[in-house]
C-alpha atoms as a PDB file:
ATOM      1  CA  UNK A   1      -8.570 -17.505 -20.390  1.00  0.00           C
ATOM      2  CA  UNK A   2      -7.879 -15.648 -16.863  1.00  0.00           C
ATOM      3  CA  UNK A   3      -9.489 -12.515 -16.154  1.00  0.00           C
ATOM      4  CA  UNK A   4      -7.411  -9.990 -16.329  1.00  0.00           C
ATOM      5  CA  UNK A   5      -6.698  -7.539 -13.239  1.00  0.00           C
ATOM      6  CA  UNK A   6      -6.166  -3.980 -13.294  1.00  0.00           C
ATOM      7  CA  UNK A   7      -2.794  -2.998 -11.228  1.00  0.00           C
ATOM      8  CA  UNK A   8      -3.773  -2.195  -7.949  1.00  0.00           C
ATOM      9  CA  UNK A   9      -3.198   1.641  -7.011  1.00  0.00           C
ATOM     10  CA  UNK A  10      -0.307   2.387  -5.508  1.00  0.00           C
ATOM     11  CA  UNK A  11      -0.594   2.719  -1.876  1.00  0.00           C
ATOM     12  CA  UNK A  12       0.054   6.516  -0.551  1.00  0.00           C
ATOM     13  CA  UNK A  13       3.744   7.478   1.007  1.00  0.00           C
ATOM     14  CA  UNK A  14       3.982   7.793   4.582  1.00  0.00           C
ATOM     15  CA  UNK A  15       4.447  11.125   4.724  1.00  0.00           C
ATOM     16  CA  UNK A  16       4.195  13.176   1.145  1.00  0.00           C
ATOM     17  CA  UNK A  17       6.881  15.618   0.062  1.00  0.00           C
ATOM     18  CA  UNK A  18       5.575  18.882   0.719  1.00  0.00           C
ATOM     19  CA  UNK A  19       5.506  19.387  -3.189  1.00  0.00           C
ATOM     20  CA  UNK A  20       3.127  16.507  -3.968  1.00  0.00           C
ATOM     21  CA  UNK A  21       0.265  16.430  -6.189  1.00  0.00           C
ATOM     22  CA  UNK A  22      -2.257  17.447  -3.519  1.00  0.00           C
ATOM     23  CA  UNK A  23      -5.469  17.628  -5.981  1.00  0.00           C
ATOM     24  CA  UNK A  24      -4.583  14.260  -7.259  1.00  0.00           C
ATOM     25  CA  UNK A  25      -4.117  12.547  -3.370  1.00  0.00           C
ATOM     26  CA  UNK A  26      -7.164  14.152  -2.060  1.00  0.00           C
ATOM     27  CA  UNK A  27      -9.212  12.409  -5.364  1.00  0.00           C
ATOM     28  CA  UNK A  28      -7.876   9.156  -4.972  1.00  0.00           C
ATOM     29  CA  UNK A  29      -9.086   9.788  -1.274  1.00  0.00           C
ATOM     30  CA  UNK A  30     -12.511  10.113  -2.585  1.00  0.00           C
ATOM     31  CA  UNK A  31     -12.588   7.876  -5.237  1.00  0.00           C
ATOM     32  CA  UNK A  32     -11.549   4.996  -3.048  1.00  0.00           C
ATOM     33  CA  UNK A  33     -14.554   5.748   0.403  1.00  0.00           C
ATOM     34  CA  UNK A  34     -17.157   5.883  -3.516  1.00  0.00           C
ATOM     35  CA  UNK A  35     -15.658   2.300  -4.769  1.00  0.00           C
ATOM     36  CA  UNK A  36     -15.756   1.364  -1.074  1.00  0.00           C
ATOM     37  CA  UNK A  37     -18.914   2.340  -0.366  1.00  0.00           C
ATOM     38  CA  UNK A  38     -20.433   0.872  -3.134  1.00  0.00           C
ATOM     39  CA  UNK A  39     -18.878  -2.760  -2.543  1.00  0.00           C
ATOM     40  CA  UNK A  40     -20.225  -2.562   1.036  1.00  0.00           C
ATOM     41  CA  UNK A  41     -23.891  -1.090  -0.240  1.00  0.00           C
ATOM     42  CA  UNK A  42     -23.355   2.024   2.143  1.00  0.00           C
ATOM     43  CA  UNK A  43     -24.372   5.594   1.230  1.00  0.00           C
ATOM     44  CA  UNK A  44     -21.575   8.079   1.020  1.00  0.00           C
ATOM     45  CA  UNK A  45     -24.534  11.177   1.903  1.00  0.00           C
ATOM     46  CA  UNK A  46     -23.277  14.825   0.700  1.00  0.00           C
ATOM     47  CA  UNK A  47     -22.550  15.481   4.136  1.00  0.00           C
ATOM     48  CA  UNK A  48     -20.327  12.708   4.675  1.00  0.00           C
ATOM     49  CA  UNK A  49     -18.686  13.339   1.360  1.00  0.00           C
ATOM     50  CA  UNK A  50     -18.050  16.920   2.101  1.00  0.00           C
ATOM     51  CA  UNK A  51     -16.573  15.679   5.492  1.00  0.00           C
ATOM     52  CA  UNK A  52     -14.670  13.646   3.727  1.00  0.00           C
ATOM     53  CA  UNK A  53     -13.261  16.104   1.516  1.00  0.00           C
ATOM     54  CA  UNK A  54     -12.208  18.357   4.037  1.00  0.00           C
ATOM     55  CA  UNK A  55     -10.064  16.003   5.554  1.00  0.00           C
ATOM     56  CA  UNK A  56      -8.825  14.605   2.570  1.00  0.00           C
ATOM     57  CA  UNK A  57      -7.876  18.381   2.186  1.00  0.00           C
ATOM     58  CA  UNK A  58      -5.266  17.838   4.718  1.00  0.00           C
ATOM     59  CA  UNK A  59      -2.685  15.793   6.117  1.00  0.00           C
ATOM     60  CA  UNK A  60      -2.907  16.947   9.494  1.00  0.00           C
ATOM     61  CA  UNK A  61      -5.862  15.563  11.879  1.00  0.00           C
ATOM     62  CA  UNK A  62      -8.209  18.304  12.232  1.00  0.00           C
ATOM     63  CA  UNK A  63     -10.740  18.562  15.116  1.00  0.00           C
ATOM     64  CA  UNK A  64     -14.910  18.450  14.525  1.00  0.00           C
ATOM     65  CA  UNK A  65     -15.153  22.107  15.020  1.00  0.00           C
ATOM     66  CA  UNK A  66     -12.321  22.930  12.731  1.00  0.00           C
ATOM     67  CA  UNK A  67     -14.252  20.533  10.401  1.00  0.00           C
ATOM     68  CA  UNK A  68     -17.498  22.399  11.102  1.00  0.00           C
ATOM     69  CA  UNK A  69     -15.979  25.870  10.647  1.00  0.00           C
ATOM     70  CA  UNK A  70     -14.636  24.368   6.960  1.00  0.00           C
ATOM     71  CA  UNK A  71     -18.607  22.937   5.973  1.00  0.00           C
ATOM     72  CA  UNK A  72     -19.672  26.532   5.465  1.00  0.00           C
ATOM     73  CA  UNK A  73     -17.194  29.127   5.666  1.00  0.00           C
ATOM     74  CA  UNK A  74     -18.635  32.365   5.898  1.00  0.00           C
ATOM     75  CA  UNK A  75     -22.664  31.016   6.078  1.00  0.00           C
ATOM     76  CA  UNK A  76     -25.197  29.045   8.699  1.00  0.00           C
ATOM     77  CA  UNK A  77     -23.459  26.212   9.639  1.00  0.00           C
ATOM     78  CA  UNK A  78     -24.907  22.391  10.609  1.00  0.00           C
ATOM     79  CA  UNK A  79     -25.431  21.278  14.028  1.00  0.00           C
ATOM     80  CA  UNK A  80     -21.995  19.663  15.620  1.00  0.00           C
ATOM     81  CA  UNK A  81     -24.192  16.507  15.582  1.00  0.00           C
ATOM     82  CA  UNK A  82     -24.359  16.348  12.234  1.00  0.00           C
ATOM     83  CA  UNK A  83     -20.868  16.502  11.877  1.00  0.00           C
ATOM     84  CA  UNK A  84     -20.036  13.662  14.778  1.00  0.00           C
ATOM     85  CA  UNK A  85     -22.689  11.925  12.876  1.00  0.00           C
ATOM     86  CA  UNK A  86     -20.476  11.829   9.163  1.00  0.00           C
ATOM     87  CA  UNK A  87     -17.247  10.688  11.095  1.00  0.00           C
ATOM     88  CA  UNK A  88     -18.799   8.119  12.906  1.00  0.00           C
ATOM     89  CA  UNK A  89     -19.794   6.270   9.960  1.00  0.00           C
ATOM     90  CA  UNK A  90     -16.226   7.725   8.185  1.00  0.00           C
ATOM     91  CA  UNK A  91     -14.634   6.086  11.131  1.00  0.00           C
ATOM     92  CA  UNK A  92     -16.888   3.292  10.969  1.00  0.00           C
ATOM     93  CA  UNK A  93     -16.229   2.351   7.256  1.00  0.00           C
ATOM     94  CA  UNK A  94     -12.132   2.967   7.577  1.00  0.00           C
ATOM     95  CA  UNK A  95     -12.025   5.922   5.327  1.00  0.00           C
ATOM     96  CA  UNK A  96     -10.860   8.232   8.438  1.00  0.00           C
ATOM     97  CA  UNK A  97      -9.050   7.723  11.572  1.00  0.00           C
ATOM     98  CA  UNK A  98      -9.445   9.073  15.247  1.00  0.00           C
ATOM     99  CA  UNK A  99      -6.291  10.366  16.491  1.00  0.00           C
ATOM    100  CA  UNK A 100      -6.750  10.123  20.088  1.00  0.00           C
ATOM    101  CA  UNK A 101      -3.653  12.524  21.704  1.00  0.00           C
ATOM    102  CA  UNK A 102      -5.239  14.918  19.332  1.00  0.00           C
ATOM    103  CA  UNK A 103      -8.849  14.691  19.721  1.00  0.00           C
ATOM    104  CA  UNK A 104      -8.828  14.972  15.908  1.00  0.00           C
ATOM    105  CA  UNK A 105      -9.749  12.969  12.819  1.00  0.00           C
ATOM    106  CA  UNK A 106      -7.313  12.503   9.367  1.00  0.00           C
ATOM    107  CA  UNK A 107      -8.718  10.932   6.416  1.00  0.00           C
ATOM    108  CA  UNK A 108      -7.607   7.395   5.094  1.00  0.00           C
ATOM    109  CA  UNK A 109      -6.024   6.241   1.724  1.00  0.00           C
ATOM    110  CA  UNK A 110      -4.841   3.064   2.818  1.00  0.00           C
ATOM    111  CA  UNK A 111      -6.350   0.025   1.552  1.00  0.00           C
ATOM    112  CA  UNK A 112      -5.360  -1.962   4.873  1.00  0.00           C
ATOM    113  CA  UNK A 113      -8.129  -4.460   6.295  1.00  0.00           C
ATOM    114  CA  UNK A 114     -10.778  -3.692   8.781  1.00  0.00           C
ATOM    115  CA  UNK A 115      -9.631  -3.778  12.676  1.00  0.00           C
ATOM    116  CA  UNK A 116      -5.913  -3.976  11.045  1.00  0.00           C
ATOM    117  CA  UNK A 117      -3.738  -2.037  13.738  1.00  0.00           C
ATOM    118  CA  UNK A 118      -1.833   0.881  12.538  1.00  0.00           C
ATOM    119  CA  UNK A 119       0.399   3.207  14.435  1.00  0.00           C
ATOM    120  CA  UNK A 120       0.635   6.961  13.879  1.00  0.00           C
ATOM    121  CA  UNK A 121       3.890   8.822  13.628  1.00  0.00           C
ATOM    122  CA  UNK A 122       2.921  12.588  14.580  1.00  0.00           C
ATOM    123  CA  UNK A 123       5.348  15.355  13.259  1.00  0.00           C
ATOM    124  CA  UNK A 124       6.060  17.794  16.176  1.00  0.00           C
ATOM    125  CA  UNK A 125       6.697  20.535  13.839  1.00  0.00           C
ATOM    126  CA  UNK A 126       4.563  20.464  10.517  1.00  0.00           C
ATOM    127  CA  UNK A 127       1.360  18.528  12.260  1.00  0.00           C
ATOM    128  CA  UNK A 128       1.504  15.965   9.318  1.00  0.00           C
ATOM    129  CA  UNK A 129       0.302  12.655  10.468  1.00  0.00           C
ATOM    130  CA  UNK A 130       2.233   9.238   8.756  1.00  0.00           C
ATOM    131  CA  UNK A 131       0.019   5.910   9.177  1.00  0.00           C
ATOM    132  CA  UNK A 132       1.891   3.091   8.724  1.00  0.00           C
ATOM    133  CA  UNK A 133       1.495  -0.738   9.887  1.00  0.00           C
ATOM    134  CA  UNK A 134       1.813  -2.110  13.168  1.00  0.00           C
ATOM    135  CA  UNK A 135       1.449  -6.203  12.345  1.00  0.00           C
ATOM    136  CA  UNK A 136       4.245  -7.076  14.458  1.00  0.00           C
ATOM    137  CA  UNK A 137       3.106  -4.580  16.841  1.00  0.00           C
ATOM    138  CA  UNK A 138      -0.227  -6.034  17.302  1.00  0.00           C
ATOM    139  CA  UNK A 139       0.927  -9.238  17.678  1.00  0.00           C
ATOM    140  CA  UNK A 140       3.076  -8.324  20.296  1.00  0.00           C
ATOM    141  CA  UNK A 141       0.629  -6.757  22.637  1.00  0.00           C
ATOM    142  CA  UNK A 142      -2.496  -9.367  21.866  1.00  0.00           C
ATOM    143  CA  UNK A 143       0.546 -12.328  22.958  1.00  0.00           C
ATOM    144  CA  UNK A 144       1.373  -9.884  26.362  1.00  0.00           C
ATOM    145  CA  UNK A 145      -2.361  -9.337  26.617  1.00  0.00           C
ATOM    146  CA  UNK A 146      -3.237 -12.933  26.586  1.00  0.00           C
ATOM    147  CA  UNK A 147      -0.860 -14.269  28.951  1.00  0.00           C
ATOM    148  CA  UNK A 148      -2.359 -11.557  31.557  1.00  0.00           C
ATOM    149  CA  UNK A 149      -5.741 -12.941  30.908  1.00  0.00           C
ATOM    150  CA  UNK A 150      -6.620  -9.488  29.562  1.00  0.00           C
ATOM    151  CA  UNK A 151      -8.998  -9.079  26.290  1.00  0.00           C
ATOM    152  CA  UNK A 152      -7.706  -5.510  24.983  1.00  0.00           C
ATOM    153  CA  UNK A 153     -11.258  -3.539  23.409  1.00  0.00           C
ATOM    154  CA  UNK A 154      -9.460  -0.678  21.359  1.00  0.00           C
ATOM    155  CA  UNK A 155      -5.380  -0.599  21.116  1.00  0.00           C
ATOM    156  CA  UNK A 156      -3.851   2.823  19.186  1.00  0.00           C
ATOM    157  CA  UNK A 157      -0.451   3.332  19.104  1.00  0.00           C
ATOM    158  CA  UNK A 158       0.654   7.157  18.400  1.00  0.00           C
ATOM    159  CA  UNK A 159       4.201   8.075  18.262  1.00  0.00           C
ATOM    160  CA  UNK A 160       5.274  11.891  17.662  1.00  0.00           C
ATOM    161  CA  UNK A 161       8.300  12.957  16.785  1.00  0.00           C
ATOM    162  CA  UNK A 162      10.046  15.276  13.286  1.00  0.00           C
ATOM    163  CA  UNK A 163       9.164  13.911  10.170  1.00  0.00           C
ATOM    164  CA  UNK A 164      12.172  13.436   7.567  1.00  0.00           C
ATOM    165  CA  UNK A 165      11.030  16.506   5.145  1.00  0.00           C
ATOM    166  CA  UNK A 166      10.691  18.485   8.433  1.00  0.00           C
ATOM    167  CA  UNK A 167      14.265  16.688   9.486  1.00  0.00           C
ATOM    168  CA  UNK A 168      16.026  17.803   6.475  1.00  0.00           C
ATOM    169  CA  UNK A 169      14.480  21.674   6.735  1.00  0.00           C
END
C-alpha cells in the first residue's frame, strides 16, 4: 500500500490583502525555517528565531538596525554583529531574502529551491514586497550571459511599482 502524503501547504499570495490572517502567516513562517532546519540538521538559535520573527512580523523589508531596535524595545540591546550574524545564516538557509535597492531583509514563506531566482515587485506606496518566480527570467539572462562568455555570481531582479490592493485604494 502507498504511503500516504499530507497536502502540501498552500504556498503564500503574492501580495496579502491587507485584512489577512497576519498571526496565522507569520506562524507558518516559523513553522516552515523549524521543519527546515531540522531536515538540514541546522540550529534555528533564539536569536535567529527572534530575527526571524520580526521579519515574519512584516511584509515590508526592514533594515538590521530597524531589526535591532525591534530585539529589545525599550532595554540593552545586542551588538549589530549579532544581528548580521542571524541573517546571514537566515539568508543562508532561504528563510529570508536581501533586498538590495533597499538595503533591507523580508522573511521567506516560499518553498522554492535553493539558488532558484526570484524577482521582487516593490510597492511604491505601502512598502509591501511580492516575491514571485523568475524561471523564464533566469533562463533568459544565463542564455545572454553565456553567449558573452560571462559567468554571472549573484543575479536579483527588483521591480517597484503600486501593488493591486494599493491600485484599487
Amino acid at each position: 500500500m502507498p504511503a500516504t502524503r499530507m497536502p502540501a501547504a498552500p504556498e503564500p499570495a503574492t501580495f496579502p490583502s491587507p485584512d489577512h490572517d497576519h498571526a496565522r502567516c507569520s506562524a507558518a513562517v516559523l513553522a516552515h525555517a523549524e521543519a527546515l532546519c531540522k531536515e538540514r540538521r541546522e540550529r534555528l538559535t533564539p536569536m535567529r528565531r527572534q530575527v526571524l520573527s520580526i521579519l515574519a512580523g512584516s511584509h515590508k523589508p526592514l533594515g538590521a538596525y530597524e531589526i535591532l531596535e525591534l530585539v529589545a524595545p525599550g532595554g540593552p540591546r545586542p551588538a549589530p554583529i549579532t544581528i548580521y550574524r542571524a541573517l546571514d545564516f537566515l539568508v543562508a538557509q532561504g528563510l529570508v531574502h536581501r533586498i538590495e535597492s533597499r538595503n533591507a531583509f523580508l522573511a521567506c514563506a516560499h518553498s522554492h529551491a535553493s539558488g532558484a531566482l526570484v524577482a521582487f515587485l516593490i510597492c511604491e506606496r505601502c512598502g509591501a514586497v511580492g516575491e514571485v518566480p523568475a524561471t523564464a527570467i533566469a533562463d533568459a539572462i544565463s542564455a545572454s550571459a553565456r553567449a558573452m562568455g560571462f559567468s554571472p555570481k549573484l543575479s536579483v531582479i527588483e521591480v517597484t511599482g503600486v501593488c493591486a490592493h494599493c491600485g484599487r485604494a
